[in-house]
C-alpha atoms as a PDB file:
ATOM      1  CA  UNK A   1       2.893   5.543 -10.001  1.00  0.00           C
ATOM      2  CA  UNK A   2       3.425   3.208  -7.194  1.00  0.00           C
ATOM      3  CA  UNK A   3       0.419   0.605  -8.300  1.00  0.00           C
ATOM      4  CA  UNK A   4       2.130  -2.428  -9.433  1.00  0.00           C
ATOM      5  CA  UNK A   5       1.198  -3.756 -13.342  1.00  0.00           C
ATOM      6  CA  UNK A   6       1.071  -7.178 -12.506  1.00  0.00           C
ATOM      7  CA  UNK A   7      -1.864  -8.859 -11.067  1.00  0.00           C
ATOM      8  CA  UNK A   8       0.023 -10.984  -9.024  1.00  0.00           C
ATOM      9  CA  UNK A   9       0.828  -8.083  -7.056  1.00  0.00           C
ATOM     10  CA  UNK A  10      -2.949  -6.839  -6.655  1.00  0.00           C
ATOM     11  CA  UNK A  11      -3.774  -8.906  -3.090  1.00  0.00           C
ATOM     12  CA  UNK A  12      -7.363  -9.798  -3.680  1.00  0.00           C
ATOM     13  CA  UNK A  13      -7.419 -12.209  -1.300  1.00  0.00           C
ATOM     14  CA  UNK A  14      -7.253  -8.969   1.871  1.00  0.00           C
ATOM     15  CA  UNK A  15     -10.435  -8.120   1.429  1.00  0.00           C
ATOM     16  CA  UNK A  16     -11.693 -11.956   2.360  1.00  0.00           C
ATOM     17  CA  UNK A  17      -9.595 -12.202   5.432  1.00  0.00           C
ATOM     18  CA  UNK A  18     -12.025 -12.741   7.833  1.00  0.00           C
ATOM     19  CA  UNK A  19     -13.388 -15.222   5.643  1.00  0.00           C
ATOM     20  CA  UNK A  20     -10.545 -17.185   5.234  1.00  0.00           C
ATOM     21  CA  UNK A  21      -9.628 -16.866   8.739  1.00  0.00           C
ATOM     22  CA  UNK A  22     -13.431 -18.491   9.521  1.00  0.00           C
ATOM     23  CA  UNK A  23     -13.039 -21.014   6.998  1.00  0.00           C
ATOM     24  CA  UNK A  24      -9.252 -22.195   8.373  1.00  0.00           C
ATOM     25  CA  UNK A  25     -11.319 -22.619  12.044  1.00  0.00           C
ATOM     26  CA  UNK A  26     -10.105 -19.346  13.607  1.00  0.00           C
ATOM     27  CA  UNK A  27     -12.934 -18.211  16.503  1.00  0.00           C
ATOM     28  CA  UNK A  28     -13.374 -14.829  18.202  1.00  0.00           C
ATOM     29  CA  UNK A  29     -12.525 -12.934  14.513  1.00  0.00           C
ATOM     30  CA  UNK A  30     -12.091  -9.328  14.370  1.00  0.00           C
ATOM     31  CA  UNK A  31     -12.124  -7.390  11.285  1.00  0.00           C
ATOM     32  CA  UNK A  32     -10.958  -3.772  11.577  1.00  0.00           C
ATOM     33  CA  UNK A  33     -10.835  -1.785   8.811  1.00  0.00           C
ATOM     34  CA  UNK A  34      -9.522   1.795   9.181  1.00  0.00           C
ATOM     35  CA  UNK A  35      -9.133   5.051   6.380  1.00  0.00           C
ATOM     36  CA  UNK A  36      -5.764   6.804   7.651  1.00  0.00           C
ATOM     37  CA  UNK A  37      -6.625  10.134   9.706  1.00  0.00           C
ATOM     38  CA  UNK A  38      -5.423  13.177   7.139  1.00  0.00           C
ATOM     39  CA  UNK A  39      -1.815  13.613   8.622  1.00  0.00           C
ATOM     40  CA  UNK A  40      -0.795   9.666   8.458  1.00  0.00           C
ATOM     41  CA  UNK A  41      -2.060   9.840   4.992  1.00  0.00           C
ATOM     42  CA  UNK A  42      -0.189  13.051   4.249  1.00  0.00           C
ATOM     43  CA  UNK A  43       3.047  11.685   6.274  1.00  0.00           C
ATOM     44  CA  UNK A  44       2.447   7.733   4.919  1.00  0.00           C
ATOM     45  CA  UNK A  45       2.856   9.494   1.431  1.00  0.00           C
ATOM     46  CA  UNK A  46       6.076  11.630   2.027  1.00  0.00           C
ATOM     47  CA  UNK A  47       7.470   8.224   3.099  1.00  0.00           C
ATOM     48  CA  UNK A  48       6.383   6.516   0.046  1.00  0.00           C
ATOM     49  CA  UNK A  49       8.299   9.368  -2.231  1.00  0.00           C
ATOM     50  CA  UNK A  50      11.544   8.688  -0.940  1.00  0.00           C
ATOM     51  CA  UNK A  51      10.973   5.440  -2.574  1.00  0.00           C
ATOM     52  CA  UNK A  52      10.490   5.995  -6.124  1.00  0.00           C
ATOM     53  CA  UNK A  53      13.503   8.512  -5.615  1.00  0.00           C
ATOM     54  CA  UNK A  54      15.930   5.155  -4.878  1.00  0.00           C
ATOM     55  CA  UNK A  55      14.550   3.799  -7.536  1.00  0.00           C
ATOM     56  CA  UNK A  56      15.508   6.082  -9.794  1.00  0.00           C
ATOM     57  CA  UNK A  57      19.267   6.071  -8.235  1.00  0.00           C
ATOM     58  CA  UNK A  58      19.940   2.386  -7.868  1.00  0.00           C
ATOM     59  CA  UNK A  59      18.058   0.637 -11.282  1.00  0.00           C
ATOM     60  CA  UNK A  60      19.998  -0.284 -13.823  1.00  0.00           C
ATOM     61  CA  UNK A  61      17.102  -0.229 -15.900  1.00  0.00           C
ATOM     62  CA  UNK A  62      17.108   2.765 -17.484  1.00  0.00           C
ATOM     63  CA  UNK A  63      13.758   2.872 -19.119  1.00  0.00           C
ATOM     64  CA  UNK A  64      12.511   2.595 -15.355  1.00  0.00           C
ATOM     65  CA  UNK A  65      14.682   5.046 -14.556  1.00  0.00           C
ATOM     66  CA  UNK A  66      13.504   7.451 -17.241  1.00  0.00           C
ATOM     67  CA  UNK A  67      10.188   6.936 -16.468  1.00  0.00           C
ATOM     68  CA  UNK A  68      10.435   7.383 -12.842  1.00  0.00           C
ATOM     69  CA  UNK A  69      12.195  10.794 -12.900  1.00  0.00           C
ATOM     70  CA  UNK A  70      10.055  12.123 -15.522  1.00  0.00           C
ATOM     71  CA  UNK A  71       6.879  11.465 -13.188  1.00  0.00           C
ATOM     72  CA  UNK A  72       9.120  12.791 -10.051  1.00  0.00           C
ATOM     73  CA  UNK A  73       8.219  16.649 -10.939  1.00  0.00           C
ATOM     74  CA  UNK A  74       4.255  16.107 -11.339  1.00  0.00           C
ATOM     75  CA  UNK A  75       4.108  13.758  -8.326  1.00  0.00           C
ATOM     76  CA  UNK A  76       6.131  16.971  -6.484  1.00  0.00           C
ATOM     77  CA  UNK A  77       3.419  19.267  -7.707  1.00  0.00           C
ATOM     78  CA  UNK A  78       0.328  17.303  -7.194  1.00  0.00           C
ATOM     79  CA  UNK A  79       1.801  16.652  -3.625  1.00  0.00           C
ATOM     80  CA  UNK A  80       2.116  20.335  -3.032  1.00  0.00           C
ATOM     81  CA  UNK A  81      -1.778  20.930  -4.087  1.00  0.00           C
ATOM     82  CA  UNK A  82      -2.362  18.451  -1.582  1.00  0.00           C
ATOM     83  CA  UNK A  83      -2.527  14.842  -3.120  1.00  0.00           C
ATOM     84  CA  UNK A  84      -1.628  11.988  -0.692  1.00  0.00           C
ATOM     85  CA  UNK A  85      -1.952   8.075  -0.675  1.00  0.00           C
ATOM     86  CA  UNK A  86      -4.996   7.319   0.931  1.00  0.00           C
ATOM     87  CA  UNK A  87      -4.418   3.375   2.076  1.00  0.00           C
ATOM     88  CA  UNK A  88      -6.860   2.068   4.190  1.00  0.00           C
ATOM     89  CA  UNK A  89      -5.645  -0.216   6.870  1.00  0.00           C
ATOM     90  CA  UNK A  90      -7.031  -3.579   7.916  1.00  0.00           C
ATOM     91  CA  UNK A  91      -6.253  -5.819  11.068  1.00  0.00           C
ATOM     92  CA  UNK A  92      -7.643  -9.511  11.239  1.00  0.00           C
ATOM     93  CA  UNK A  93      -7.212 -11.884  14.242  1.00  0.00           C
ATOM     94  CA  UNK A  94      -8.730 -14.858  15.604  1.00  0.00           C
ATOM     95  CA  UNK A  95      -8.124 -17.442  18.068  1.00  0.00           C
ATOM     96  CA  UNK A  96      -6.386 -20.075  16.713  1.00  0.00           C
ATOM     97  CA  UNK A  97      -8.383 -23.623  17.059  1.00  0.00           C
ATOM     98  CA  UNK A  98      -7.623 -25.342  19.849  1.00  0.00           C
ATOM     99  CA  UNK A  99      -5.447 -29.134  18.629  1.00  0.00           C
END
């Protein structure tokens, strides 16, 4: 429900941080990558259905609209049997080169 349709909006490029950090002269990378512990995941998703709830108040598209509150009840129900976004988490930093 919440994965966007257009590829623009798939970032590709996350994945190759550390690369591109490298590659821009960055030193001292770190890469950390991190799956949520249960209860952010849990929590990170009760946040994240609040959204979709907005949506369907403030569009004035009312296919959207439609669409959204018709997937509302199942996305309740499949929260209650415990689904939950599972969004892994990734920090990159480096030391920028010196000028």
């Amino acid at each position: 429900m919440t994965l966007g349709q257009d590829a623009r909006l798939q970032a590709t490029w996350v994945s190759n941080m550390a690369q591109l950090f490298s590659e821009a002269g960055f030193g001292e990378i770190v890469d950390d990558l991190r799956d949520p512990v249960p209860y952010l995941a849990f929590m990170m998703h009760q946040c994240q259905l609040v959204i979709h709830e907005i949506i369907t108040r403030q569009t004035r598209n009312e296919k959207v609209r439609n669409e959204v509150e018709q997937l509302l009840p199942s996305v309740h129900k499949e929260t209650v049997a415990g689904a939950c976004f599972d969004i892994a988490r990734r920090t990159v930093i480096g030391r920028k080169p010196e000028a």
